[in-house]
C-alpha atoms as a PDB file:
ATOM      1  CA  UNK A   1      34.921  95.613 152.044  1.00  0.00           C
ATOM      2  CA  UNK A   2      34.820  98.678 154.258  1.00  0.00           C
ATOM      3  CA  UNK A   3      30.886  98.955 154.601  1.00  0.00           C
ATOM      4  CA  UNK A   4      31.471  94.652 156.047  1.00  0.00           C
ATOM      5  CA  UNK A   5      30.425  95.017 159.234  1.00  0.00           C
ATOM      6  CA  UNK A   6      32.482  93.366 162.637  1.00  0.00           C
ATOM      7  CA  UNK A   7      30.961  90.253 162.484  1.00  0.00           C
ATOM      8  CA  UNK A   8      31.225  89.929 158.838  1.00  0.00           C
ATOM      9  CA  UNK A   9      35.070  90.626 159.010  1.00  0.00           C
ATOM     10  CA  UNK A  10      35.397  88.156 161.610  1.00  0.00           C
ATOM     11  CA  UNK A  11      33.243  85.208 159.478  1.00  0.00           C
ATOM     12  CA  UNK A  12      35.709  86.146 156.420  1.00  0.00           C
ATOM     13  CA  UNK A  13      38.515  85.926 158.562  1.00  0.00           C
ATOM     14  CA  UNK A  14      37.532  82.767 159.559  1.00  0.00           C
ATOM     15  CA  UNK A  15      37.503  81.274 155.993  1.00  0.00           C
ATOM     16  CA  UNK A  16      41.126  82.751 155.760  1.00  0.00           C
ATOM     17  CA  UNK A  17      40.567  86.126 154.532  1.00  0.00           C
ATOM     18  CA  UNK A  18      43.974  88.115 155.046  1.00  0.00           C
ATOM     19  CA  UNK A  19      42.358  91.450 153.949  1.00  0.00           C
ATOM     20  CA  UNK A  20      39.715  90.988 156.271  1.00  0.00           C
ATOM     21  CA  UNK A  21      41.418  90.366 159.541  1.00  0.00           C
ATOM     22  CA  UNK A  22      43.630  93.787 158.072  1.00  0.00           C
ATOM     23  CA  UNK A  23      40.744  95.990 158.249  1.00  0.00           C
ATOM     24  CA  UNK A  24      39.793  94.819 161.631  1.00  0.00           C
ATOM     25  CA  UNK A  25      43.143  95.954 163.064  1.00  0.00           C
ATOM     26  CA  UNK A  26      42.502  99.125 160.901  1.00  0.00           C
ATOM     27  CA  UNK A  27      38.988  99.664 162.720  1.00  0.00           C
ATOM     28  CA  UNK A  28      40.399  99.060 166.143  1.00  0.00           C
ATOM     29  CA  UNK A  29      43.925  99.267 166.292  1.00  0.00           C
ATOM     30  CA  UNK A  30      43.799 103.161 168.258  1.00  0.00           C
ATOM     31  CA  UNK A  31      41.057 101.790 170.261  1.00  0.00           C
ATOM     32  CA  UNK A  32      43.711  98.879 171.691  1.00  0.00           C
ATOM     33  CA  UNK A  33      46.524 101.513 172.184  1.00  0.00           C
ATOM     34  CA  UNK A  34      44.387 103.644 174.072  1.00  0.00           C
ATOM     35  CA  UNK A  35      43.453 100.884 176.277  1.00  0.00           C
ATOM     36  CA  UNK A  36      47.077  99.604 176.902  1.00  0.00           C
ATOM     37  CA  UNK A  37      48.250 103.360 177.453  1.00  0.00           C
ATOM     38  CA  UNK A  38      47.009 102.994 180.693  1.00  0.00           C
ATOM     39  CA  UNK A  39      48.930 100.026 181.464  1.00  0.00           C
ATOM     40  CA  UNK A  40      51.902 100.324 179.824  1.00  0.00           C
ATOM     41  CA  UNK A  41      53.222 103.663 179.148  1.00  0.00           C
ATOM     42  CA  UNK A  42      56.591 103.336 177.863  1.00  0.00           C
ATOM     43  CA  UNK A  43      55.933 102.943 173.673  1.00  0.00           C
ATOM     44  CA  UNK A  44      58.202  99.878 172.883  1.00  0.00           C
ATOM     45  CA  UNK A  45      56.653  97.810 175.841  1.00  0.00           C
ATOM     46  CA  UNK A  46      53.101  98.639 174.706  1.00  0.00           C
ATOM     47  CA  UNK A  47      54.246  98.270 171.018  1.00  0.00           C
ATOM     48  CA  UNK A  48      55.176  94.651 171.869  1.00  0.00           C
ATOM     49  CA  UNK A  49      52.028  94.036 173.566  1.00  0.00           C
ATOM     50  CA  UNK A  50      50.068  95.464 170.501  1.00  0.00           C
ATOM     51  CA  UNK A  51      52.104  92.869 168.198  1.00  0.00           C
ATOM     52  CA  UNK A  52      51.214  89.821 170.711  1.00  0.00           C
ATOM     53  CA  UNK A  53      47.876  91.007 170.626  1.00  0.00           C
ATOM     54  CA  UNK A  54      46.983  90.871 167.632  1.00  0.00           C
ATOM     55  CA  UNK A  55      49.139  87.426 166.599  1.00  0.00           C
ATOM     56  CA  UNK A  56      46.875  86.152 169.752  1.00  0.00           C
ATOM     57  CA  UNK A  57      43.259  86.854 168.402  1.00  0.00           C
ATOM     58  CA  UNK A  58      44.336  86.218 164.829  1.00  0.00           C
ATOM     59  CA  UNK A  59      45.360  82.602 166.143  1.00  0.00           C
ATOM     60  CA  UNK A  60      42.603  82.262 168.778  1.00  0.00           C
ATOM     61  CA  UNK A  61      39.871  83.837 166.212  1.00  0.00           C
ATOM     62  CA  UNK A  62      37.753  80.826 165.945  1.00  0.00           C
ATOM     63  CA  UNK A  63      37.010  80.679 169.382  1.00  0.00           C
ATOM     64  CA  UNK A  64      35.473  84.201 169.317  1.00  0.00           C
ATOM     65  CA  UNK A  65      31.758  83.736 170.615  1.00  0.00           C
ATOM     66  CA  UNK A  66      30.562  86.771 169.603  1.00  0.00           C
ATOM     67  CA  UNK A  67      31.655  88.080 166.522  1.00  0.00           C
ATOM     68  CA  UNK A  68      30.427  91.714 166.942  1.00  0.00           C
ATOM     69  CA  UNK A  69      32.038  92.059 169.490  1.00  0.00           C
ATOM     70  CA  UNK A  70      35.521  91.483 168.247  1.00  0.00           C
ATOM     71  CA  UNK A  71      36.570  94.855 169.307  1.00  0.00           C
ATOM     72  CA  UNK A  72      35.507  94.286 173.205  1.00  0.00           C
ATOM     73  CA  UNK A  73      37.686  90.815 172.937  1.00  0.00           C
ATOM     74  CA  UNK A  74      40.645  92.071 171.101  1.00  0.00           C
ATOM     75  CA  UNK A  75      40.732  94.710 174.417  1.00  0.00           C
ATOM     76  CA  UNK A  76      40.326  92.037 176.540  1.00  0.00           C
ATOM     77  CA  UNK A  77      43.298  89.971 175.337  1.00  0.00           C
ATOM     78  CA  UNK A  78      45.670  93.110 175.237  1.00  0.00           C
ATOM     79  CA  UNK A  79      44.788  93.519 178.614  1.00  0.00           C
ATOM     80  CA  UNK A  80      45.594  90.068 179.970  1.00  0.00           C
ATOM     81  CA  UNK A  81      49.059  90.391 178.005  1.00  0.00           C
ATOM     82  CA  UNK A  82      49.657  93.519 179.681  1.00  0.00           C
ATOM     83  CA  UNK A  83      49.077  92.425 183.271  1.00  0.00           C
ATOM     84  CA  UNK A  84      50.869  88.945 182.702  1.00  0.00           C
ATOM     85  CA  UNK A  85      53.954  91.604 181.321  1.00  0.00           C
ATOM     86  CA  UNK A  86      53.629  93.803 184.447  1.00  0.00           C
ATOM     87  CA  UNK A  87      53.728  90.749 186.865  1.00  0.00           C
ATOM     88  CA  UNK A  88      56.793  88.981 185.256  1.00  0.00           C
ATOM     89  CA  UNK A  89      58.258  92.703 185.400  1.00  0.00           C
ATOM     90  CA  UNK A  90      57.523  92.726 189.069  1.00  0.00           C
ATOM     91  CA  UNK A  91      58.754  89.334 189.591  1.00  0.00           C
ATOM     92  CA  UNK A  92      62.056  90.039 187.805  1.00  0.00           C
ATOM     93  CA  UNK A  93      62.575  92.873 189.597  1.00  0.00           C
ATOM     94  CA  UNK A  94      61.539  91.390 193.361  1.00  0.00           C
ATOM     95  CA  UNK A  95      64.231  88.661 192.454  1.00  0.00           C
ATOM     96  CA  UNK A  96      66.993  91.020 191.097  1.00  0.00           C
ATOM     97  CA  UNK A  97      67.015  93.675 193.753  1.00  0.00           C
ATOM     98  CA  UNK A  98      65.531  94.549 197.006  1.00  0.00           C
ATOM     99  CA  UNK A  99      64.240  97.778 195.522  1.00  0.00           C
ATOM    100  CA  UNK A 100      60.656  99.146 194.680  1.00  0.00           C
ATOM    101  CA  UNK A 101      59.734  99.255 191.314  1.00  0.00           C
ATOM    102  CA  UNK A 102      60.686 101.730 188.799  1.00  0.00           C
ATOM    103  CA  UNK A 103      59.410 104.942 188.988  1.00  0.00           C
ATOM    104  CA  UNK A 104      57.334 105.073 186.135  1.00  0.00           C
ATOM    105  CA  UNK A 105      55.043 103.005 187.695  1.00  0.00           C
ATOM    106  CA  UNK A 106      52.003 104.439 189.434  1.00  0.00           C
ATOM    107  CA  UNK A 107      51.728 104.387 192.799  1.00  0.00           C
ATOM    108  CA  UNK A 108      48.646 103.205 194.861  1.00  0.00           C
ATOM    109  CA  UNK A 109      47.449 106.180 195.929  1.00  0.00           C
ATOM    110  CA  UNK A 110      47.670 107.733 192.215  1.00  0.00           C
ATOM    111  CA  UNK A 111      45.651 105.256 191.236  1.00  0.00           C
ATOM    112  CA  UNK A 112      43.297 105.747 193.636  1.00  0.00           C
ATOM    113  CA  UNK A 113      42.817 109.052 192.377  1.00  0.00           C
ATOM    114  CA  UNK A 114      43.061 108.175 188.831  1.00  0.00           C
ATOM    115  CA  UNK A 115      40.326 105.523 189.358  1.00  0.00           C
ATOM    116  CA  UNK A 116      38.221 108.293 191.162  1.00  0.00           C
ATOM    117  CA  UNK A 117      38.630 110.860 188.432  1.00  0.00           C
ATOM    118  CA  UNK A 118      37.462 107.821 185.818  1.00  0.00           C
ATOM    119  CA  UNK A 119      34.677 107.546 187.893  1.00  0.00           C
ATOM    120  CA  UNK A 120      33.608 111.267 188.068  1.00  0.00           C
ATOM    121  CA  UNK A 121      34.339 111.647 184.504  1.00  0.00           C
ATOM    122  CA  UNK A 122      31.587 108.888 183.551  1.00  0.00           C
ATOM    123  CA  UNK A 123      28.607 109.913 185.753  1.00  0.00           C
ATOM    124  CA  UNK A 124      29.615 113.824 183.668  1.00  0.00           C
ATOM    125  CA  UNK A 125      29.549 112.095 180.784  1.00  0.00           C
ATOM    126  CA  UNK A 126      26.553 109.524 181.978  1.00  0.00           C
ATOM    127  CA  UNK A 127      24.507 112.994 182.263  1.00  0.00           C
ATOM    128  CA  UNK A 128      25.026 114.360 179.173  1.00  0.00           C
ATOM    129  CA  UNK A 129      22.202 114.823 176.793  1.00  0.00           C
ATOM    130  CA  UNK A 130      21.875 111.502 174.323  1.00  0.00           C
ATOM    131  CA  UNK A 131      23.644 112.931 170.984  1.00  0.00           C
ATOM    132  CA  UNK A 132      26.678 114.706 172.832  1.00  0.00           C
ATOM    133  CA  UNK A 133      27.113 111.666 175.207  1.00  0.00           C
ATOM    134  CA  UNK A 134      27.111 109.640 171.866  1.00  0.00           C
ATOM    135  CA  UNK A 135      29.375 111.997 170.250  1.00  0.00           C
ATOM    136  CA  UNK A 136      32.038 111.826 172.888  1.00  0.00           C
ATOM    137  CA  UNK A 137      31.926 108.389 173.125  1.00  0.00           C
ATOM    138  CA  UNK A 138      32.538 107.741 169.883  1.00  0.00           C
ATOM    139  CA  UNK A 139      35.370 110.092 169.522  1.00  0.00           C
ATOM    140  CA  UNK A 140      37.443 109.936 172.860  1.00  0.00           C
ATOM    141  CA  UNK A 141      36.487 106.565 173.594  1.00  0.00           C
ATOM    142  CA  UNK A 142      36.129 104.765 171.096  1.00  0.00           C
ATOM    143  CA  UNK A 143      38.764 106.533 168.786  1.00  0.00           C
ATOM    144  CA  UNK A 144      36.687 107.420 165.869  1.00  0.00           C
ATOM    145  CA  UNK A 145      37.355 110.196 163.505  1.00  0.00           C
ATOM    146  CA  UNK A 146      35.279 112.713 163.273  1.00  0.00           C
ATOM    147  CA  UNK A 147      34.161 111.513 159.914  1.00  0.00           C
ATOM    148  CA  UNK A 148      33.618 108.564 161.185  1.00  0.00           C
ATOM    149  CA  UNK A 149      31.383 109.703 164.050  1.00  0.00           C
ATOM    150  CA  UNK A 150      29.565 111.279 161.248  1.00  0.00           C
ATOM    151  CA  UNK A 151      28.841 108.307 159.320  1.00  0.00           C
ATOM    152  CA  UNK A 152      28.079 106.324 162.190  1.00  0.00           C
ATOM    153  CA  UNK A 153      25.143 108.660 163.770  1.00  0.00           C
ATOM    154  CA  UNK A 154      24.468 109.835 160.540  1.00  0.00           C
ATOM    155  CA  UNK A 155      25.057 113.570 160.955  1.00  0.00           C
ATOM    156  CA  UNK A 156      27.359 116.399 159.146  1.00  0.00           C
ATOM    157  CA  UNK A 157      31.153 116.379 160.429  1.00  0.00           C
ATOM    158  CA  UNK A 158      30.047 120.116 161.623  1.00  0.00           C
ATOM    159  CA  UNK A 159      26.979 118.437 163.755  1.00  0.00           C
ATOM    160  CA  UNK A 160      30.043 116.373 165.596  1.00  0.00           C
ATOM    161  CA  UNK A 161      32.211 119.216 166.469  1.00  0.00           C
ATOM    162  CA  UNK A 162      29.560 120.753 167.952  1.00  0.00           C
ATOM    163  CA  UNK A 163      28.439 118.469 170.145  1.00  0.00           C
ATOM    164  CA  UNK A 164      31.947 117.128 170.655  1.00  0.00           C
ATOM    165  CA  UNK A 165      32.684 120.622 171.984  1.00  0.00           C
ATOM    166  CA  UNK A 166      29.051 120.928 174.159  1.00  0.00           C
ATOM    167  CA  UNK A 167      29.662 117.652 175.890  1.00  0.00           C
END
């Protein structure tokens, strides 16, 4: 069932395939902690969010429009759970106490600079020759292995080191 592709996971979960909605967390479970890192960087907060997540798109599943992208979506709804967390947090604390928010909690002007360094980092990246952009993406984005980079542009697990370490 590995070799299914997105789509096909996503039709088999929708015929009440277990297994198949299993492997779809496997595929893109680091992708969605990666994503909500940024949001929520205390573990057990984000390891909540993670759970609602994925109880969310398992339950909302049929209303998926585009099955191949079911990793895109699954992002998308972690990210809406984090905000809506982060505003009741900000709301709770606005009504307990007259005090800013905790410290762990980025101010504006870091990210500002965060956001600028993002930006920076992607026209580096946008300039990279086609197989090393790819590369990257796949790994540090994405979250593939490097086997699984492999596989995916067809090349050695050597070929993705190397261009891994050009880019």
């Amino acid at each position: 069932m590995n070799e299914l592709t997105g789509a096909e996971l996503v039709e088999r979960c929708l015929v009440e395939d277990a297994a198949a909605f299993g492997l779809l967390v496997q595929r893109h479970q680091r992708r969605l902690h990666g994503v909500l890192h940024a949001l929520l960087p205390e573990p057990f907060e984000r390891e909540d969010v993670v759970q609602e997540t994925w109880l969310e798109a398992y339950l909302s599943l049929n209303g998926l429009r585009a099955p191949a992208r079911f990793g895109a979506w699954v992002c998308g709804i972690g990210i809406n759970l984090a905000k809506m967390r982060l505003r009741r947090k900000r709301w709770h604390v606005g009504l307990e106490t007259a005090v800013s928010l905790p410290s762990h909690t980025p101010s504006v002007e870091a990210l500002t600079e965060k956001r600028l360094q993002e930006q920076q980092l992607f026209a580096a990246v946008a300039d990279l020759p086609k197989a090393e952009r790819e590369a990257l993406l796949l790994v540090y984005r994405e979250g593939f292995s490097q086997r699984e980079t492999a596989e995916r542009l067809g090349i050695s697990v050597s070929a993705v080191k190397v261009r891994v370490h050009r880019g």
